[in-house]
C-alpha atoms as a PDB file:
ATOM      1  CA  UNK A   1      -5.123 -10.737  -4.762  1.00  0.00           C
ATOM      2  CA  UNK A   2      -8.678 -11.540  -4.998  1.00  0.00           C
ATOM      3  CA  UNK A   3      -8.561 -11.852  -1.079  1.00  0.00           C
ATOM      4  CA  UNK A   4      -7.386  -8.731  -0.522  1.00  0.00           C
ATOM      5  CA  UNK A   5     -11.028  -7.517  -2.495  1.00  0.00           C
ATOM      6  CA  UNK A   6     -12.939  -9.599  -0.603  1.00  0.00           C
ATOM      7  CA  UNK A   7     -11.302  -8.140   2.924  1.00  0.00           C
ATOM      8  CA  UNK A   8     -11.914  -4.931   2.031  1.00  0.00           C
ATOM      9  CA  UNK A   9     -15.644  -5.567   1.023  1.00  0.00           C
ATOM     10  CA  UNK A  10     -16.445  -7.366   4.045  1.00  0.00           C
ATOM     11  CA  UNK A  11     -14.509  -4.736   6.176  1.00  0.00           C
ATOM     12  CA  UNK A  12     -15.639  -1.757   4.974  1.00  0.00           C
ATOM     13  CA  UNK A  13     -19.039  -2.758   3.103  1.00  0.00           C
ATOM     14  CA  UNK A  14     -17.789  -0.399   0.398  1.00  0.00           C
ATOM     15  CA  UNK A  15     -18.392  -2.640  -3.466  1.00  0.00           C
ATOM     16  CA  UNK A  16     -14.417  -3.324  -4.888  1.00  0.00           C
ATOM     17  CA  UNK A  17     -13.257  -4.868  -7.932  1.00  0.00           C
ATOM     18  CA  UNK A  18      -9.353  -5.754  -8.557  1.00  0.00           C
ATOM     19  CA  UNK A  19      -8.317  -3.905 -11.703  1.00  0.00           C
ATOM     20  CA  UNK A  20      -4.748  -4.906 -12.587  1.00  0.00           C
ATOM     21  CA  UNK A  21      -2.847  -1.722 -14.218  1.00  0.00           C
ATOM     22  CA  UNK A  22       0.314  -1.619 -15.623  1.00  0.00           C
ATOM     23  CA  UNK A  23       3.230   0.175 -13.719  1.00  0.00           C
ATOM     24  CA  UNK A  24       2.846   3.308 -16.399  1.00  0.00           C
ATOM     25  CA  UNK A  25      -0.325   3.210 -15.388  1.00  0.00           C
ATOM     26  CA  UNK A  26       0.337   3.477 -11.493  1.00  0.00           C
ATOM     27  CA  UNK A  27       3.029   6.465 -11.452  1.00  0.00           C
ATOM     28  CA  UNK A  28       0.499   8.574 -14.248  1.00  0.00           C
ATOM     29  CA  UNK A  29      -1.851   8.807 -10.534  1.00  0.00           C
ATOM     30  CA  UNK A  30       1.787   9.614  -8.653  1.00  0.00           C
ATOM     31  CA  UNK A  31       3.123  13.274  -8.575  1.00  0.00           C
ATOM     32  CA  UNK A  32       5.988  13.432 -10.880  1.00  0.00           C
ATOM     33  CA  UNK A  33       8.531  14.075  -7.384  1.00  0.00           C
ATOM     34  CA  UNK A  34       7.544  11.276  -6.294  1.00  0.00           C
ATOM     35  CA  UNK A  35      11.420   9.490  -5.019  1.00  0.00           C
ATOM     36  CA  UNK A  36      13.218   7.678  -7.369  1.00  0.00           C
ATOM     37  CA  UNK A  37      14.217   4.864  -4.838  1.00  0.00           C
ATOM     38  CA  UNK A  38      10.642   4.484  -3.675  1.00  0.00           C
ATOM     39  CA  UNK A  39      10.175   4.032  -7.619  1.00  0.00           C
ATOM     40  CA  UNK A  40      12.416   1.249  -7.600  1.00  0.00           C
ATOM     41  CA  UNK A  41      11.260  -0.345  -4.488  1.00  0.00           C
ATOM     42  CA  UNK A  42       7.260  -0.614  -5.771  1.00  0.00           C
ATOM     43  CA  UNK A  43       8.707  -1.858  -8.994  1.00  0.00           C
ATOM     44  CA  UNK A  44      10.270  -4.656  -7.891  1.00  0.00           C
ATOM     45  CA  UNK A  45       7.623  -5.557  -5.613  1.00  0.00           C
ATOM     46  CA  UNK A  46       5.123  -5.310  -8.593  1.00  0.00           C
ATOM     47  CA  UNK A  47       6.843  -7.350 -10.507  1.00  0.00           C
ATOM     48  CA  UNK A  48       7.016 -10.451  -8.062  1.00  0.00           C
ATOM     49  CA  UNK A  49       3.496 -10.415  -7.158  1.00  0.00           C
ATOM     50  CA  UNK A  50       2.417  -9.506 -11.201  1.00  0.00           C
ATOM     51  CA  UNK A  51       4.593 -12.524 -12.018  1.00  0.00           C
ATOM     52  CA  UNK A  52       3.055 -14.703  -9.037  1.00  0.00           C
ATOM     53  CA  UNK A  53       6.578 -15.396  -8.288  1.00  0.00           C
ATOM     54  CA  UNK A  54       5.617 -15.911  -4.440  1.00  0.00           C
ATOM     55  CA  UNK A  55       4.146 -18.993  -2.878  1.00  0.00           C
ATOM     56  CA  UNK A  56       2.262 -17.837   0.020  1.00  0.00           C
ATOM     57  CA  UNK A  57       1.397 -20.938   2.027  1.00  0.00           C
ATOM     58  CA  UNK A  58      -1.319 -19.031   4.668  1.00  0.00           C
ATOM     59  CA  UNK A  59      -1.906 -22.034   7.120  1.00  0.00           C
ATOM     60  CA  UNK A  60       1.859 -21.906   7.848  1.00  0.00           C
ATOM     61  CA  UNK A  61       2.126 -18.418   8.521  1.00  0.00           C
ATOM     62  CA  UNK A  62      -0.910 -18.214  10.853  1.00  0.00           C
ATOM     63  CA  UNK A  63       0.799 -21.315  12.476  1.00  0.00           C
ATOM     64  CA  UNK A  64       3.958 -19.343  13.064  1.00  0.00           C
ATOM     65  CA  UNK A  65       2.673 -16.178  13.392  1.00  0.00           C
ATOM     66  CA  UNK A  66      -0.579 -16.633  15.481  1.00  0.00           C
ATOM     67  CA  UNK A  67      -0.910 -12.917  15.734  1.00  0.00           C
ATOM     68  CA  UNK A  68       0.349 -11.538  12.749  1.00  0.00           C
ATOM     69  CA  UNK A  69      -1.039  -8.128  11.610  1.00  0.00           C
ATOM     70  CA  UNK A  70      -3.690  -8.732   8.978  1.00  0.00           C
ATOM     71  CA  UNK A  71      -5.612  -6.599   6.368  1.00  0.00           C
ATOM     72  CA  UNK A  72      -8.584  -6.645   8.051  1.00  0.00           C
ATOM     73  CA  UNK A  73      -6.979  -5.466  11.395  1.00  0.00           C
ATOM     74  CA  UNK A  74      -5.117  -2.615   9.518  1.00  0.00           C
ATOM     75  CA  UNK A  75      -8.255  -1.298   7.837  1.00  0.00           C
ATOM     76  CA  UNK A  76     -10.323  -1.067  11.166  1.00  0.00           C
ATOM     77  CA  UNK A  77      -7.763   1.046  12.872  1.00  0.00           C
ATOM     78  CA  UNK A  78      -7.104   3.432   9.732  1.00  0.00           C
ATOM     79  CA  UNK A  79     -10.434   3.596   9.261  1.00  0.00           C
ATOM     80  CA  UNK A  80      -9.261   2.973   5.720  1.00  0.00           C
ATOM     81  CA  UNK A  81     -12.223   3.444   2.783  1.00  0.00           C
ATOM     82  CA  UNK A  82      -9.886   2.576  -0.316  1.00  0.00           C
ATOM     83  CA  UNK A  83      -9.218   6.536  -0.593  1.00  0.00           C
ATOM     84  CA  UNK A  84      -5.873   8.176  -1.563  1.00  0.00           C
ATOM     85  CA  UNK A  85      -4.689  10.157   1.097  1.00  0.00           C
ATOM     86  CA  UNK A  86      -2.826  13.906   0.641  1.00  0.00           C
ATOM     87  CA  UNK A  87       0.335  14.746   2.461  1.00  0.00           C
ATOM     88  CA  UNK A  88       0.922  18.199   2.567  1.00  0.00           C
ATOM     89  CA  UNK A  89       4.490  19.214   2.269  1.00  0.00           C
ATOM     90  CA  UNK A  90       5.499  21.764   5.070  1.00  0.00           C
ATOM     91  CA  UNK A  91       5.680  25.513   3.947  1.00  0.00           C
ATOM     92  CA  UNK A  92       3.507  25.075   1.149  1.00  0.00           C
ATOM     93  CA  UNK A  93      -0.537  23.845   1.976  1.00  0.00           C
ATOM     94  CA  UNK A  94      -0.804  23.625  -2.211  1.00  0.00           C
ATOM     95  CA  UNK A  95       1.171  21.027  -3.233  1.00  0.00           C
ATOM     96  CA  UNK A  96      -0.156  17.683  -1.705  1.00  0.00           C
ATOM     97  CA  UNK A  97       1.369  14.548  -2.783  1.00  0.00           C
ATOM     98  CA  UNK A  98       0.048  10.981  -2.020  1.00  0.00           C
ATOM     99  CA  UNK A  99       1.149   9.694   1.379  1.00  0.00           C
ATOM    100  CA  UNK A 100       2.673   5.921   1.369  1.00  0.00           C
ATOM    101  CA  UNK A 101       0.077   3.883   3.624  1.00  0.00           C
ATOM    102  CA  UNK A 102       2.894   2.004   5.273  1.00  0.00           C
ATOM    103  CA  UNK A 103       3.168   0.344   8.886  1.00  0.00           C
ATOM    104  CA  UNK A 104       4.282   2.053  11.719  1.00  0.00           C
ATOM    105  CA  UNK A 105       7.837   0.916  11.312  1.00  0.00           C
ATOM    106  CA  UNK A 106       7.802   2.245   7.335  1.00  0.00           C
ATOM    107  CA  UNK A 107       6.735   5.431   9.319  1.00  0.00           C
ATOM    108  CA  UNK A 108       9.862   5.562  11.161  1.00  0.00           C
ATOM    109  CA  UNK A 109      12.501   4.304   8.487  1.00  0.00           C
ATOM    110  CA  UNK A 110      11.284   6.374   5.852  1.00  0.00           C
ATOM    111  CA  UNK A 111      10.457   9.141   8.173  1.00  0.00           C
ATOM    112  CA  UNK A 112      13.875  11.253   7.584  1.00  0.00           C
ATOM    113  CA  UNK A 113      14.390   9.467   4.317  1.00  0.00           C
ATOM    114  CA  UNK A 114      14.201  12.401   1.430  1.00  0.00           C
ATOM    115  CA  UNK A 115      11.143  13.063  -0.664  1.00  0.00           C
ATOM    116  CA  UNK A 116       9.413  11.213   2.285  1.00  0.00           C
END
């Protein structure tokens, strides 16, 4: 995950640290209606890449994806500065919740899901 710091430093020119945080510790930042299934979704994904349960072998993925879509690429168009963004339910301009920073086809499956 270190790289992931480093991108972001060199992208943005903003100073980063990696602070791992337990999964309590994540949802205490997340609105409390936050969806269950997304819930269950980050949790499992947390889990493999707390428990380095992934191999990521980088040479072969460039190799077979030559133009992948990488983390530097997504935080130039977003203009991304490592800040939460709000999501402002329709109806009522109070209540914001924290909008999932997907890709563009997370957009559209999740896009009639509910609690999206």
């Amino acid at each position: 995950m270190n790289e992931v710091v480093e991108t972001f430093v060199r992208v943005t020119g903003i100073p980063a640290i990696r602070k791992q945080i337990s999964v309590d510790e994540y949802w205490s930042y997340r609105p409390e209606s936050f969806p269950a299934f997304r819930k269950k979704i980050f949790e499992g994904m947390y889990a493999v890449w707390r428990d380095d349960l992934l191999t990521r072998d980088m040479e072969w993925i460039k190799k077979i994806h030559p133009r992948r879509y990488s983390l530097e690429k997504w935080i130039k168009e977003r203009g991304w500065k490592g800040e939460w963004a709000g999501k402002r339910h329709s109806g009522d301009p109070r209540v914001a919740t924290l909008k999932w920073f997907g890709s563009r086809a997370e957009e559209k499956l999740f896009a009639n899901a509910p609690g999206f």
